[in-house]
C-alpha atoms as a PDB file:
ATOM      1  CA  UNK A   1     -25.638-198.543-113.666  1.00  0.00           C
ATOM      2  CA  UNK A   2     -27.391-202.000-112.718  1.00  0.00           C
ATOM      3  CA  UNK A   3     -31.305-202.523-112.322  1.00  0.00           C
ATOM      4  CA  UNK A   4     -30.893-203.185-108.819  1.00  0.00           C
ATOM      5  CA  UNK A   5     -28.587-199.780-108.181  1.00  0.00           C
ATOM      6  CA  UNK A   6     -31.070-197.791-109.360  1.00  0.00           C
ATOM      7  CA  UNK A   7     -34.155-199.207-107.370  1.00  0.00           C
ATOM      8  CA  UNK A   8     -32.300-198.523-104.519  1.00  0.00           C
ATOM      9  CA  UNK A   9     -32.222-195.066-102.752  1.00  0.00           C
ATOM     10  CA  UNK A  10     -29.633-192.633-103.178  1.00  0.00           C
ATOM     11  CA  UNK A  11     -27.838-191.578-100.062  1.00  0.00           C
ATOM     12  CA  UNK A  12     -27.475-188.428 -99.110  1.00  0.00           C
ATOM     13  CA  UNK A  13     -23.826-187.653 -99.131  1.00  0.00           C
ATOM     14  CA  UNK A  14     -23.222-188.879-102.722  1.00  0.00           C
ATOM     15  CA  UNK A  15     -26.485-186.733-103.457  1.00  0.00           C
ATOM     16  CA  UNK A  16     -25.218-183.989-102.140  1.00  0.00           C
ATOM     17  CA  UNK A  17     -21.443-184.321-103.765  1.00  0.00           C
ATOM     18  CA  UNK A  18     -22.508-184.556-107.129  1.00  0.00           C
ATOM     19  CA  UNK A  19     -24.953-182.037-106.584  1.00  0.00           C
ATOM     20  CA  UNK A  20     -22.432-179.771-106.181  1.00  0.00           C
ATOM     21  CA  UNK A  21     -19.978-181.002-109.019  1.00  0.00           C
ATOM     22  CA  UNK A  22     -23.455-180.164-110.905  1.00  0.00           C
ATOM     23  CA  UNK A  23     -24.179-176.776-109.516  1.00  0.00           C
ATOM     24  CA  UNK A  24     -20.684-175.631-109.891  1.00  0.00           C
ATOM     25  CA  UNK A  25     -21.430-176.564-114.121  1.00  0.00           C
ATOM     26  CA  UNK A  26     -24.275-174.401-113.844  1.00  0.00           C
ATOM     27  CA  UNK A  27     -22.384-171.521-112.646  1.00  0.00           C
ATOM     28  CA  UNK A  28     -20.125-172.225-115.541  1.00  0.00           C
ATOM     29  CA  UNK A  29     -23.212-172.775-117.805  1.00  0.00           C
ATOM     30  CA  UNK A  30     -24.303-169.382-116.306  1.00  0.00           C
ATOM     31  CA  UNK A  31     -21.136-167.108-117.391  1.00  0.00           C
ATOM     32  CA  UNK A  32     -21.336-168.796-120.667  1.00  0.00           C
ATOM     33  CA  UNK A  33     -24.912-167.351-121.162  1.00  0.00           C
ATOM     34  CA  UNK A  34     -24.187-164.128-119.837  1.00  0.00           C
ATOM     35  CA  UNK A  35     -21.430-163.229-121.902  1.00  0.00           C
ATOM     36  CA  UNK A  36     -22.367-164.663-125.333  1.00  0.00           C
ATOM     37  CA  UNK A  37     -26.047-163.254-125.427  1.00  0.00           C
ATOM     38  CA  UNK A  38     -27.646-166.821-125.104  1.00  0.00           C
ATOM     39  CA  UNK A  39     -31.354-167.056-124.670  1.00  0.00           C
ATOM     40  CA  UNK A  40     -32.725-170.465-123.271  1.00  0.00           C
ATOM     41  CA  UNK A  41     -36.300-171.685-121.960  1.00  0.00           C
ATOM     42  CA  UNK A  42     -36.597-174.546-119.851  1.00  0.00           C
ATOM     43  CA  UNK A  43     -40.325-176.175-119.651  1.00  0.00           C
ATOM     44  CA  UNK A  44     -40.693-178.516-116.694  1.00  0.00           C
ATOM     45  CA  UNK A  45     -44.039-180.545-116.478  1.00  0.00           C
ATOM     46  CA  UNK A  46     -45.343-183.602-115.350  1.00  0.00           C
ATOM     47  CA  UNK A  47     -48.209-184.954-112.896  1.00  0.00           C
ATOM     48  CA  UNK A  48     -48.818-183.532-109.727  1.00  0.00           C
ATOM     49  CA  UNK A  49     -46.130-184.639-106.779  1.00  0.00           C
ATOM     50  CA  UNK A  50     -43.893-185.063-109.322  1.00  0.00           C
ATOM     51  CA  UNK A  51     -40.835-182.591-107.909  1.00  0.00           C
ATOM     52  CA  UNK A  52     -41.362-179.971-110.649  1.00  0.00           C
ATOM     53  CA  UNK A  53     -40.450-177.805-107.475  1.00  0.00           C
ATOM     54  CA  UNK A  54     -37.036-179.723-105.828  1.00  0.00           C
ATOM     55  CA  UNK A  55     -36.028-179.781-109.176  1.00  0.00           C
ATOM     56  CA  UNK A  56     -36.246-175.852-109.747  1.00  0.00           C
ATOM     57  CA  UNK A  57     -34.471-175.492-106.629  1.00  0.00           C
ATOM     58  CA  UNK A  58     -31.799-177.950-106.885  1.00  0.00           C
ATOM     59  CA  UNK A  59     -31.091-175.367-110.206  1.00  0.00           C
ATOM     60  CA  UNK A  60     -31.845-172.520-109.044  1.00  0.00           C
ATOM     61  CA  UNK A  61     -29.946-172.421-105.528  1.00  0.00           C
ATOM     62  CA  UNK A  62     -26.404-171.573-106.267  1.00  0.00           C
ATOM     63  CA  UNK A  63     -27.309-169.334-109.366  1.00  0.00           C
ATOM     64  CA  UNK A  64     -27.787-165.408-110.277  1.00  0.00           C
ATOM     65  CA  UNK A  65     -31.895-164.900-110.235  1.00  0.00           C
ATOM     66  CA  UNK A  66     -30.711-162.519-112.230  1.00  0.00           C
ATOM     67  CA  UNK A  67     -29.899-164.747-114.864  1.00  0.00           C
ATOM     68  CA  UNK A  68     -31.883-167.764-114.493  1.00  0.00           C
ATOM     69  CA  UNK A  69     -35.336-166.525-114.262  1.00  0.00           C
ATOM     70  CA  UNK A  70     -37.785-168.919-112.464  1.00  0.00           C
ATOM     71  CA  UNK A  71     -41.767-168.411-114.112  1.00  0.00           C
ATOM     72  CA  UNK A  72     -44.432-169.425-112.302  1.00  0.00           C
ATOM     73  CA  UNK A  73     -47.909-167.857-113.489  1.00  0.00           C
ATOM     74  CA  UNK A  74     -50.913-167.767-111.989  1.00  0.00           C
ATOM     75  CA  UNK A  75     -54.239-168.613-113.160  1.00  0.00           C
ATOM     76  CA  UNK A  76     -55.271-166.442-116.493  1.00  0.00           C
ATOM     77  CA  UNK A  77     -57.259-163.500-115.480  1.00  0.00           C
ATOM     78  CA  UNK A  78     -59.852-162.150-117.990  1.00  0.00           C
ATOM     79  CA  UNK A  79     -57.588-160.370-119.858  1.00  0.00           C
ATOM     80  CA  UNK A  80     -55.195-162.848-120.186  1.00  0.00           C
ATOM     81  CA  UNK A  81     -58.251-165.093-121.850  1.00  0.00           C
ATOM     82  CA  UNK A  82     -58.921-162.069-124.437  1.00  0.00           C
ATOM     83  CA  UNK A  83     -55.359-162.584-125.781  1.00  0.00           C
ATOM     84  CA  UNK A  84     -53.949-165.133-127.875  1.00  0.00           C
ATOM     85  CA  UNK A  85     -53.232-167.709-126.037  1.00  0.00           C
ATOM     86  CA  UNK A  86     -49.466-167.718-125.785  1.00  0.00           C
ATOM     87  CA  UNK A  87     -49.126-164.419-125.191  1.00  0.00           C
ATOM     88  CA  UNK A  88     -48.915-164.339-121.747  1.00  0.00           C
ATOM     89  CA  UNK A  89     -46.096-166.645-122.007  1.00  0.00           C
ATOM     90  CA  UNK A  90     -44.049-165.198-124.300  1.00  0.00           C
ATOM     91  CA  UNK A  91     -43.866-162.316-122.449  1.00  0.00           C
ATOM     92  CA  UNK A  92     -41.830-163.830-120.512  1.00  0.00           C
ATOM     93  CA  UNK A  93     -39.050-165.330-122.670  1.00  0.00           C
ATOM     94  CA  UNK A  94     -35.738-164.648-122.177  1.00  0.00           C
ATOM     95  CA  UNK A  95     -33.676-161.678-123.455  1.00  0.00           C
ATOM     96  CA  UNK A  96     -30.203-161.896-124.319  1.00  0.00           C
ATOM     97  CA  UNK A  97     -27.938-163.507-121.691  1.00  0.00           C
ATOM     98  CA  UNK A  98     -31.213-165.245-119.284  1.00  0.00           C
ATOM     99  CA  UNK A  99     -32.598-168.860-119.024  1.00  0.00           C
ATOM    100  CA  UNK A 100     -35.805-168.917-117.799  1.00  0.00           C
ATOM    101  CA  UNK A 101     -37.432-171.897-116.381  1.00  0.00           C
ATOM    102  CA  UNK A 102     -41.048-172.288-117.011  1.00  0.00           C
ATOM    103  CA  UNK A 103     -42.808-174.695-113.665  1.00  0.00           C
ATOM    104  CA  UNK A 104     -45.730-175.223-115.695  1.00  0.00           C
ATOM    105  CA  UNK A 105     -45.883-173.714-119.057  1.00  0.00           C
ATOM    106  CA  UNK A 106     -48.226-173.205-122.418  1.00  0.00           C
ATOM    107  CA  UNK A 107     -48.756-176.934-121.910  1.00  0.00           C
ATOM    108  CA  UNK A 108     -51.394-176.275-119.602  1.00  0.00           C
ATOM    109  CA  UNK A 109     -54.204-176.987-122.336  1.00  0.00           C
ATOM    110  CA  UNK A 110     -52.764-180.085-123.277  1.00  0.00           C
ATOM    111  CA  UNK A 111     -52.835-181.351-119.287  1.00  0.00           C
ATOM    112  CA  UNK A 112     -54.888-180.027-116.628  1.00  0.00           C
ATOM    113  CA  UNK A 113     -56.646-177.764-119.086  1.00  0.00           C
ATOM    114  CA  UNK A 114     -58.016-180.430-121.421  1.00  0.00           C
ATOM    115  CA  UNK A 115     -58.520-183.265-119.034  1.00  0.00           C
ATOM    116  CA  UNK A 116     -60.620-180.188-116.066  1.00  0.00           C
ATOM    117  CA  UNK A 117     -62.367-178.987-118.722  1.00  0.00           C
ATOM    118  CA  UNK A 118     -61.018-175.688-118.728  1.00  0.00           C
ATOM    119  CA  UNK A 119     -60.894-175.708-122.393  1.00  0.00           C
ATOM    120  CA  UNK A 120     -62.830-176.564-125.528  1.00  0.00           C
ATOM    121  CA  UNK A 121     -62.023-179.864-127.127  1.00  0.00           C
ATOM    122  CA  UNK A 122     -61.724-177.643-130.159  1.00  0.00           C
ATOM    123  CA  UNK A 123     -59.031-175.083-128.594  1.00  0.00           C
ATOM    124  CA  UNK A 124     -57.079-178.572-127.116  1.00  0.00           C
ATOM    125  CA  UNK A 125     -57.207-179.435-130.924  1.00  0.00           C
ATOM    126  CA  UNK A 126     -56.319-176.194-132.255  1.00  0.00           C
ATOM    127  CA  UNK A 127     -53.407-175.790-129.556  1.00  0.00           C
ATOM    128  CA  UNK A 128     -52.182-179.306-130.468  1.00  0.00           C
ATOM    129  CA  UNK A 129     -51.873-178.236-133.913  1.00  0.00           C
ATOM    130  CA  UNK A 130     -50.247-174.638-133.571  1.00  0.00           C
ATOM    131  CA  UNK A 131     -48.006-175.868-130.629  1.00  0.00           C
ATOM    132  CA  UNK A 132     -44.968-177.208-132.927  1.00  0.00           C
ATOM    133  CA  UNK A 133     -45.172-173.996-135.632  1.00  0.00           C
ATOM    134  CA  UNK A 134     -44.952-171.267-132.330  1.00  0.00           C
ATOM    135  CA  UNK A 135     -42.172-173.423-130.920  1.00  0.00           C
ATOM    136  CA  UNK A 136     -40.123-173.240-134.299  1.00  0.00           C
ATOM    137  CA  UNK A 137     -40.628-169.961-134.693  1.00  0.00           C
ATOM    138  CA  UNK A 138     -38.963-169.782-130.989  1.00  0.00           C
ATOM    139  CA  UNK A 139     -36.100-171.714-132.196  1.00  0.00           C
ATOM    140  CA  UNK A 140     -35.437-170.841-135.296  1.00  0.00           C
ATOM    141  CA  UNK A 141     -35.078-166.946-133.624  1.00  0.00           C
ATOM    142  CA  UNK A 142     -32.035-168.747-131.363  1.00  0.00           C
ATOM    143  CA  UNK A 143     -33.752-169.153-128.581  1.00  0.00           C
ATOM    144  CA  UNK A 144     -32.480-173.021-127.331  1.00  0.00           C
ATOM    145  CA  UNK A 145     -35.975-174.484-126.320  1.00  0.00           C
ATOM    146  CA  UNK A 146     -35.568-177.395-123.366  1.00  0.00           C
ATOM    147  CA  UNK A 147     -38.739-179.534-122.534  1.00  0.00           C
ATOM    148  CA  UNK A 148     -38.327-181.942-119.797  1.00  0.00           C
ATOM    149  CA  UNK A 149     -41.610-184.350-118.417  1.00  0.00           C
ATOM    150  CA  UNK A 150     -40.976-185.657-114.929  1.00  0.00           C
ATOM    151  CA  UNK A 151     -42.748-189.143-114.822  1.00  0.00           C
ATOM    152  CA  UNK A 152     -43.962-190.278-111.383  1.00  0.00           C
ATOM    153  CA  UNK A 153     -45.960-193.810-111.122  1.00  0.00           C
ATOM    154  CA  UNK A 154     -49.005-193.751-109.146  1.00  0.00           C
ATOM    155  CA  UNK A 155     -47.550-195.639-105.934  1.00  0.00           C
ATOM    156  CA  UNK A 156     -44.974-192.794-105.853  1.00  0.00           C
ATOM    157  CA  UNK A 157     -47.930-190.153-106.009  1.00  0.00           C
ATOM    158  CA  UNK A 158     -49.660-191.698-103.240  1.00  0.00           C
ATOM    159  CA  UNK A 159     -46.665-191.706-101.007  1.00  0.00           C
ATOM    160  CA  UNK A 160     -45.941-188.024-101.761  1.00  0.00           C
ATOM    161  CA  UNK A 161     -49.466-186.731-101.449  1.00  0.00           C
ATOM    162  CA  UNK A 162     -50.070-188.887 -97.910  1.00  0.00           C
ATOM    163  CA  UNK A 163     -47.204-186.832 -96.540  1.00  0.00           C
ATOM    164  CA  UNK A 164     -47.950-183.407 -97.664  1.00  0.00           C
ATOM    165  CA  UNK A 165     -51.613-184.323 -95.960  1.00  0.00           C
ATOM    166  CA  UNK A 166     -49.493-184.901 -92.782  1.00  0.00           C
ATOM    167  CA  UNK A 167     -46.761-182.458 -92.563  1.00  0.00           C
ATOM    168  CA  UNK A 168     -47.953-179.343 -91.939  1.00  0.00           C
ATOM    169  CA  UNK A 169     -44.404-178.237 -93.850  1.00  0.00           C
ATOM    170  CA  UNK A 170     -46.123-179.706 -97.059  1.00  0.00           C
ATOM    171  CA  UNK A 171     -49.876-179.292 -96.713  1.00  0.00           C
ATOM    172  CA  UNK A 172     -49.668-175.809 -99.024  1.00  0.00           C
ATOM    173  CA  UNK A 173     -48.678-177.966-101.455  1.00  0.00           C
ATOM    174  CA  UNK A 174     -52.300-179.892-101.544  1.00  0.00           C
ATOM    175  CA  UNK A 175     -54.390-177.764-103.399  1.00  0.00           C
ATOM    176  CA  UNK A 176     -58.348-178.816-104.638  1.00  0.00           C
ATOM    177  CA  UNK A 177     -56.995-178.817-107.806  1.00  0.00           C
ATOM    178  CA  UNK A 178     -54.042-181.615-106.368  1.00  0.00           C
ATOM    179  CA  UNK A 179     -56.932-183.646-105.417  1.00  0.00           C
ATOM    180  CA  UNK A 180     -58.890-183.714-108.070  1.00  0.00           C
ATOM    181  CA  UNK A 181     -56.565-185.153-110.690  1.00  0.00           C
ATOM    182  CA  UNK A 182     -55.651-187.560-108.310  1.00  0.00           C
ATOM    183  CA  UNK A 183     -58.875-188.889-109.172  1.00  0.00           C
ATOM    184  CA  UNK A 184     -58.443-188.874-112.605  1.00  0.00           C
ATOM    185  CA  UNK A 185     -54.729-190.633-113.476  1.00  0.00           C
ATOM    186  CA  UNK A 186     -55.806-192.148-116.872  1.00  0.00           C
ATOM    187  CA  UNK A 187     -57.295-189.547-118.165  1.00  0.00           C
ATOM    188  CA  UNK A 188     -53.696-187.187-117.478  1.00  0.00           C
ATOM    189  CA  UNK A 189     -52.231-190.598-118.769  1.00  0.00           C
ATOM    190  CA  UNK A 190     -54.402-190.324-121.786  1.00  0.00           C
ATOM    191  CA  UNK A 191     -53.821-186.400-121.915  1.00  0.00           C
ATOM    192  CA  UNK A 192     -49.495-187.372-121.784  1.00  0.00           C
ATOM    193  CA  UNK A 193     -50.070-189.643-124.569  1.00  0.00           C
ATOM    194  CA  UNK A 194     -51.859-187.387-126.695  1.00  0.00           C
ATOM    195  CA  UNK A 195     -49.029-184.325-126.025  1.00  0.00           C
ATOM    196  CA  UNK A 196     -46.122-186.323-126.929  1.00  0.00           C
ATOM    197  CA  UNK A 197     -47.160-187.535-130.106  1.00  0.00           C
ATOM    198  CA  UNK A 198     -48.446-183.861-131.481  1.00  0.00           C
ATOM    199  CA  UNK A 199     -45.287-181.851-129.629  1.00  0.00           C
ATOM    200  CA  UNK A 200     -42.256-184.330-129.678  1.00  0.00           C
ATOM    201  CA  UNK A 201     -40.887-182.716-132.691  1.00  0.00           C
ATOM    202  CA  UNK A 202     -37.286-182.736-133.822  1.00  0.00           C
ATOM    203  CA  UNK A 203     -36.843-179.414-133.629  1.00  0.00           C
ATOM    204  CA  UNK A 204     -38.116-179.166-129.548  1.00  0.00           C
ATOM    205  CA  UNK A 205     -37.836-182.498-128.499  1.00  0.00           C
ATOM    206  CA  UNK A 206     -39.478-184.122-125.182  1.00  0.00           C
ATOM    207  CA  UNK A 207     -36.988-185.782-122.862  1.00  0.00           C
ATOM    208  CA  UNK A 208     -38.784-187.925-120.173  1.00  0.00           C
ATOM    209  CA  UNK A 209     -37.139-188.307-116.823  1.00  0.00           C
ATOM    210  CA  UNK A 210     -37.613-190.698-114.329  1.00  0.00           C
ATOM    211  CA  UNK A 211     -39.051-189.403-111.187  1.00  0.00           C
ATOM    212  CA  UNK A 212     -39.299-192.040-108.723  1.00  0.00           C
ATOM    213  CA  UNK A 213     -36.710-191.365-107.013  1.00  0.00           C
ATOM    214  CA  UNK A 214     -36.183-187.199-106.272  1.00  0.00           C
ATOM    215  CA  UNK A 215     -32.403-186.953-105.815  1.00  0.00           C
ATOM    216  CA  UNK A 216     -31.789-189.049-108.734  1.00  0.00           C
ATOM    217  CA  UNK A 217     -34.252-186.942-110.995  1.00  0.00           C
ATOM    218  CA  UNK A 218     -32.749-183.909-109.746  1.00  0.00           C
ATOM    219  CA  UNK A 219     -29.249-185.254-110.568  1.00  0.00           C
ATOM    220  CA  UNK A 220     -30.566-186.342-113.995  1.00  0.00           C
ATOM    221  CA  UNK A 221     -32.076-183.183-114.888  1.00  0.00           C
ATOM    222  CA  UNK A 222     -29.598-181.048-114.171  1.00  0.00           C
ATOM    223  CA  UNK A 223     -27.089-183.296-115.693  1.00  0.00           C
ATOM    224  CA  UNK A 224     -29.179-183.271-119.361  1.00  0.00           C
ATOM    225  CA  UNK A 225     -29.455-179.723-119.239  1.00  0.00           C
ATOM    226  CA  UNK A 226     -25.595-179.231-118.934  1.00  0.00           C
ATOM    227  CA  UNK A 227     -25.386-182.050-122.100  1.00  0.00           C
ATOM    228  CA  UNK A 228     -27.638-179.812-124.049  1.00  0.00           C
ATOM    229  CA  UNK A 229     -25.913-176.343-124.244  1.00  0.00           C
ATOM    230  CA  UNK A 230     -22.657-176.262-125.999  1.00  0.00           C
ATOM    231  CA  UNK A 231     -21.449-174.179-123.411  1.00  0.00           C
ATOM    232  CA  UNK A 232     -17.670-173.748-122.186  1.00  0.00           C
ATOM    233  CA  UNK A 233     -15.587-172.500-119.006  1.00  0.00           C
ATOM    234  CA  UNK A 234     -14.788-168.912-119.050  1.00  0.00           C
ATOM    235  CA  UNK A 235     -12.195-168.296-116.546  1.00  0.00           C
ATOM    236  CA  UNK A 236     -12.384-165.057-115.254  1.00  0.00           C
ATOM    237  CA  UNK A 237     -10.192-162.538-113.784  1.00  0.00           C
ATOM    238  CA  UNK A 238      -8.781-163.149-110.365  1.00  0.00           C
ATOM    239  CA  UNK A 239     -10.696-160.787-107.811  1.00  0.00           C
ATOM    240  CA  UNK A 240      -8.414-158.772-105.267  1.00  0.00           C
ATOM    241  CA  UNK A 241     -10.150-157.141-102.807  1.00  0.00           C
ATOM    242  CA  UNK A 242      -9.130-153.547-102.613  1.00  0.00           C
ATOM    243  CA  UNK A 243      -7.711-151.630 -99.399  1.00  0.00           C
ATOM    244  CA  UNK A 244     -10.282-150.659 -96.824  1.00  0.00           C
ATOM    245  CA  UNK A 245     -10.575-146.728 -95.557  1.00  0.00           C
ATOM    246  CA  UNK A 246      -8.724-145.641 -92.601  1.00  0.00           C
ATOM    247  CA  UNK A 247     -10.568-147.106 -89.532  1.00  0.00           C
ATOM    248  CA  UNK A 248      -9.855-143.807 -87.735  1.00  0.00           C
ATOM    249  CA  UNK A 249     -11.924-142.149 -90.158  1.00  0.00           C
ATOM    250  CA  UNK A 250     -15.357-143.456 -88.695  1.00  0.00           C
ATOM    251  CA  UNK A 251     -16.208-145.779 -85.454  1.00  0.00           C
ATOM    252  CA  UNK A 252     -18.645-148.092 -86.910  1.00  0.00           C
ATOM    253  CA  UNK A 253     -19.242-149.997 -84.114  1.00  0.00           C
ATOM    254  CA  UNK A 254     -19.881-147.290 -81.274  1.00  0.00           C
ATOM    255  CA  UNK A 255     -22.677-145.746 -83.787  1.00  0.00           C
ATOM    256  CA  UNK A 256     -24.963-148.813 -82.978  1.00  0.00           C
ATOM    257  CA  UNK A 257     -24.187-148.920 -79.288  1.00  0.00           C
ATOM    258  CA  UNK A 258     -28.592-148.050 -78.190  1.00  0.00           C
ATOM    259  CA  UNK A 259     -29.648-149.552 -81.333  1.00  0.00           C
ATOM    260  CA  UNK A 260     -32.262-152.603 -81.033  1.00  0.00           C
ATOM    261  CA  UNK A 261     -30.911-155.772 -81.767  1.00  0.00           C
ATOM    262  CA  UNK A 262     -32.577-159.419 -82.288  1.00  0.00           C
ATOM    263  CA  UNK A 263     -32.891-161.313 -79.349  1.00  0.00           C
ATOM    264  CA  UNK A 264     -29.871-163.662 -79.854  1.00  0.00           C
ATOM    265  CA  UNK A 265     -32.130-167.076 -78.915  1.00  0.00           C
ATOM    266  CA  UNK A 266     -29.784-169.825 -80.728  1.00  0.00           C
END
């Protein structure tokens, strides 16, 4: 694809076709996990506005929950800060036949930790070091290990947070926090930098994405996740549905004549 293809815009319907060429992979990708056992963890980061969150959706919407697990945590609690640091994350891993998808992950020092504050240089240091041994650990136990940064530039960023400040749709989305290191993009630059050259190891990789544009990151993601699992097409058996009861068994329908039904407005 040309320079000048992808600065422009994606339209919708060729979004949304190979969307769903994508999606249907997934469900593919999906049976493949399930029946072989396979354990895989997806980290997603990158600044703030990026579409950490379309992406997760754009994977997530035609899938099992069952199976691909979407982790989300909160801000560590006191007992979360007694523990060793990682713990409360790998409590969450996956077992045997579930991908979970980390939106935000154990990289929290190394961003918004580090550059807030929230952390001593010294445990930034000590995470930066300790970071690549846990994550072999993870893979050398089979788990398949996917880290993904979504890169937005700061024109981008501006755009995005300007219209969650005016659509009330999107203003949950602006937190204190938001604003905050919107103030400070060098210094998350600075935090990147440092991140990728202690944690892009060959044994769990970073891949950088694009993020300019949303559909096109969305497509892109999806379509390196699919590139990175070995997986293969497991045709299953045909379904036929079986033989409903005898209707004269039961009248279904008089049973809910009285019954309070929603005000059919649309």
């Amino acid at each position: 694809m040309s320079a000048k293809a992808r600065s422009e815009k994606l339209d919708r319907k060729t979004y949304e076709a190979e969307l769903r060429n994508l999606q249907t992979e997934l469900c593919y990708l999906q049976s493949w996990v399930k029946s072989h056992g396979e354990r895989v963890i997806i980290v997603l980061e990158g600044r703030d506005a990026a579409g950490k969150g379309g992406v997760i959706k754009a994977i997530a919407a035609r899938v099992s929950p069952r199976v691909f697990r979407v982790v989300a945590l909160p801000a560590p609690t006191e007992r979360d800060r007694s523990q060793i640091y990682m713990q409360r994350y790998m409590e969450q891993f996956p077992a045997g036949g579930e991908i979970v998808i980390f939106d935000r992950s154990w990289y929290n020092r190394a961003g918004v930790e580090h550059v807030m504050g929230f952390c001593t240089p010294e445990q930034h240091q000590r995470f930066l070091a300790l970071c690549p041994m846990v994550e072999k650990f993870v893979v050398d136990n089979g788990i398949r290990l996917l880290k993904i940064w979504l890169e937005v530039g700061q024109e981008e960023q501006d755009k995005r947070f300007k219209a969650r400040i005016e659509d009330p749709m999107r203003q949950w989305k602006l937190s204190p926090m938001d604003l905050e290191s919107y103030g400070r993009w060098y210094d998350y630059s600075k935090a990147r930098d440092i991140m990728l050259e202690y944690t892009d190891t060959e044994h769990a990789p970073w891949y950088l994405v694009d993020a300019n544009d949303k559909r096109r990151a969305r497509l892109n993601c999806i379509s390196h996740i699919l590139s990175r699992i070995p997986y293969e097409r497991i045709e299953g058996k045909k379904v036929k549905l079986p033989p409903r009861s005898d209707k004269k068994q039961y009248d279904d329908k008089a049973s809910l004549e009285g019954r309070k039904f929603v005000d059919a407005r649309y």
